[in-house]
C-alpha atoms as a PDB file:
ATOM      1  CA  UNK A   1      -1.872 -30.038   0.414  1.00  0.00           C
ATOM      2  CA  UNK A   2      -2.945 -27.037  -2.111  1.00  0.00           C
ATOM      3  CA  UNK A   3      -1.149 -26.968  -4.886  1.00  0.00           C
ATOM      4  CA  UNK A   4       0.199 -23.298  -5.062  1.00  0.00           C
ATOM      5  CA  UNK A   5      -0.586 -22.033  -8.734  1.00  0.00           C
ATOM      6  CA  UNK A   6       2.573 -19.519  -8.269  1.00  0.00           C
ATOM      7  CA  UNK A   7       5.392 -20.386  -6.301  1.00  0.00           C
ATOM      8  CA  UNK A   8       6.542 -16.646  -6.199  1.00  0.00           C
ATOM      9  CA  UNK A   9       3.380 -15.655  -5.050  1.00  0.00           C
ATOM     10  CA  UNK A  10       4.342 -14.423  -1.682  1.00  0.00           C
ATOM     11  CA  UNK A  11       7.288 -12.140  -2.112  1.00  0.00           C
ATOM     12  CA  UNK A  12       5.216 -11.047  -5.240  1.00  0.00           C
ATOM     13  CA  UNK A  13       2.680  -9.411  -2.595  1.00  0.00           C
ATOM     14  CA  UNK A  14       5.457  -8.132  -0.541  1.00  0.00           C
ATOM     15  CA  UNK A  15       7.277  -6.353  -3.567  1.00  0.00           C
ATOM     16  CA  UNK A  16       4.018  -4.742  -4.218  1.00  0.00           C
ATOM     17  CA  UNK A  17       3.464  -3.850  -0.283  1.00  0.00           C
ATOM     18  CA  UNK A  18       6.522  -2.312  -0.535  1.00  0.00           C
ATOM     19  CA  UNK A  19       6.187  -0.473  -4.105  1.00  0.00           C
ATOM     20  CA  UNK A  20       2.935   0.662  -2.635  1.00  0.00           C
ATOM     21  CA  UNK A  21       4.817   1.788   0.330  1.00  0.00           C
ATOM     22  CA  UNK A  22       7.363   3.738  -1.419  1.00  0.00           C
ATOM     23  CA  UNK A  23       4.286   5.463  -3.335  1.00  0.00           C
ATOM     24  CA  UNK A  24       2.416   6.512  -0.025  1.00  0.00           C
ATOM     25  CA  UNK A  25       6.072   8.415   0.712  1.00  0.00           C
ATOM     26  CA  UNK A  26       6.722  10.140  -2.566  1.00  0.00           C
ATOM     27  CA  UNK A  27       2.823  11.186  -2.647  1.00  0.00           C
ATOM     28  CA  UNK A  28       2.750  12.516   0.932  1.00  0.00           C
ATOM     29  CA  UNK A  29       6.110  14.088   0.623  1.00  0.00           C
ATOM     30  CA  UNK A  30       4.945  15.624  -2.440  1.00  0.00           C
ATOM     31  CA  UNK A  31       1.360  17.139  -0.558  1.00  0.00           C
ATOM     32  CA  UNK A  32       3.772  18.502   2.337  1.00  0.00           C
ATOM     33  CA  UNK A  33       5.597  20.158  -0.370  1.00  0.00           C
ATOM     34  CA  UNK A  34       2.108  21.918  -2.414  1.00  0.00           C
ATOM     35  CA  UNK A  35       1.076  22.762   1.384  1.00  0.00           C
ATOM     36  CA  UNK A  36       4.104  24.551   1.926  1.00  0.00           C
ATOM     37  CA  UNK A  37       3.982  26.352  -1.328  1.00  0.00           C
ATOM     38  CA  UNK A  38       0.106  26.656  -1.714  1.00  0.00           C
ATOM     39  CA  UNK A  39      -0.884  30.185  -3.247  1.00  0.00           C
ATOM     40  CA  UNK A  40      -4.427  30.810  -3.909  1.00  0.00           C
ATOM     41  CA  UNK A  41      -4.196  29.957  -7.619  1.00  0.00           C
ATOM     42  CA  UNK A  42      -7.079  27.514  -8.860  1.00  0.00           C
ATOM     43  CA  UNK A  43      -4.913  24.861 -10.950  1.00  0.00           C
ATOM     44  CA  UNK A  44      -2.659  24.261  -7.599  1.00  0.00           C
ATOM     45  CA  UNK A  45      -5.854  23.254  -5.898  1.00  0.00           C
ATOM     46  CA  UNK A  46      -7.003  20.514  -8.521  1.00  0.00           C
ATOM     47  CA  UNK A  47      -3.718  19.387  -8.341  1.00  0.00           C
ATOM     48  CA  UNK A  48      -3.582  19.107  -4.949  1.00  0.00           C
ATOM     49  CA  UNK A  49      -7.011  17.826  -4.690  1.00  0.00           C
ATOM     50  CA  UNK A  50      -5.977  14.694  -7.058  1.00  0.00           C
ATOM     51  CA  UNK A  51      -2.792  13.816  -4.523  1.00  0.00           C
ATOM     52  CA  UNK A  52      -5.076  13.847  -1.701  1.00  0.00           C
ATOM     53  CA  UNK A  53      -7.135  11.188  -3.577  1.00  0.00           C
ATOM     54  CA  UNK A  54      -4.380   9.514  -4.559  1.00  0.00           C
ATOM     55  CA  UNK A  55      -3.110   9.304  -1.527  1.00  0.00           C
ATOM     56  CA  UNK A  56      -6.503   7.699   0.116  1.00  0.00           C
ATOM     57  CA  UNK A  57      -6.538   5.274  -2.730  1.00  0.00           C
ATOM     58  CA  UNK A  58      -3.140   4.058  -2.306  1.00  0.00           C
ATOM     59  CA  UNK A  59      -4.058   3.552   1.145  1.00  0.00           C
ATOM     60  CA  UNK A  60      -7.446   1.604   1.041  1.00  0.00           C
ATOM     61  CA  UNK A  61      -5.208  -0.522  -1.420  1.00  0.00           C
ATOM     62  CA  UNK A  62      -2.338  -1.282   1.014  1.00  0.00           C
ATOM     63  CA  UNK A  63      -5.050  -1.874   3.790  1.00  0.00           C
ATOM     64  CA  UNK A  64      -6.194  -4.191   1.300  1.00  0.00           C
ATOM     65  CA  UNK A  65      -2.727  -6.145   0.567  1.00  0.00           C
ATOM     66  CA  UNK A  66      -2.241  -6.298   4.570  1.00  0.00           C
ATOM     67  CA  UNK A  67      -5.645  -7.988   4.404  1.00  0.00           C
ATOM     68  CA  UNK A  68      -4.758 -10.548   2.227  1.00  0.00           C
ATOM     69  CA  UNK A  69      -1.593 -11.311   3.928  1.00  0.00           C
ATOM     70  CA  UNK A  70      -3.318 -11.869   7.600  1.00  0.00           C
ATOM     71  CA  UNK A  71      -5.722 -14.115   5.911  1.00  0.00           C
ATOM     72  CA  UNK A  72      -3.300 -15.877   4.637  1.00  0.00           C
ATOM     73  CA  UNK A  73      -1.384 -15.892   7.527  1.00  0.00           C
ATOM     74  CA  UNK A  74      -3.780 -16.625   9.608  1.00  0.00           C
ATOM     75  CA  UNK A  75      -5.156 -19.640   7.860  1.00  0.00           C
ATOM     76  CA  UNK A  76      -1.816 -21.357   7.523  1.00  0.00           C
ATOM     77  CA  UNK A  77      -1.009 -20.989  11.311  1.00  0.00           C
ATOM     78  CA  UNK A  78      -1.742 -24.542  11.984  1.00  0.00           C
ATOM     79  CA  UNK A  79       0.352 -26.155   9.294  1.00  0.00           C
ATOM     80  CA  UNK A  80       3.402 -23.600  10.155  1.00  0.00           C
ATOM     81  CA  UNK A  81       4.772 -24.342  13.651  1.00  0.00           C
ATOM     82  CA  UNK A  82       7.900 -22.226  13.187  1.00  0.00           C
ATOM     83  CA  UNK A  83       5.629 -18.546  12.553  1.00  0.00           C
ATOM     84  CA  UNK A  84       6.707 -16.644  15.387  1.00  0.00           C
ATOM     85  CA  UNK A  85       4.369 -13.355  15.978  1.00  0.00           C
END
């Protein structure tokens, strides 16, 4: 068997699915909020403009991290009889 190089390795890519997570809420709370309030004034655009792309970036990246975990899951399905999915 593999020798794992980090034995906290998979509850270190949960804790960062979920810190991700907790940014996609914050970020989209915060857009509701600037749509709510949005006045016609040039630096509320830009501003609002960078959440959006933060917002699509933290997203690729957590479509990324659920990625990883599949393939990991996936690959380990034979040696782990007790997975139930």
């Amino acid at each position: 068997m593999i020798r794992m190089r980090d034995k906290y390795l998979h509850t270190k890519i949960i804790s960062l699915f979920d810190l991700l997570a907790r940014k996609h809420v914050k970020t989209l709370d915060l857009i509701q909020q600037q749509q709510q309030t949005l006045t016609t004034n040039t630096s509320n655009d830009n501003i609002f403009n960078e959440n959006v792309q933060d917002l699509s970036i933290i997203e690729d990246i957590m479509r990324m991290v659920l990625e990883i975990i599949n393939s990991c899951l996936t690959h380990t399905l034979q040696h782990n009889i007790n997975l139930i999915y």
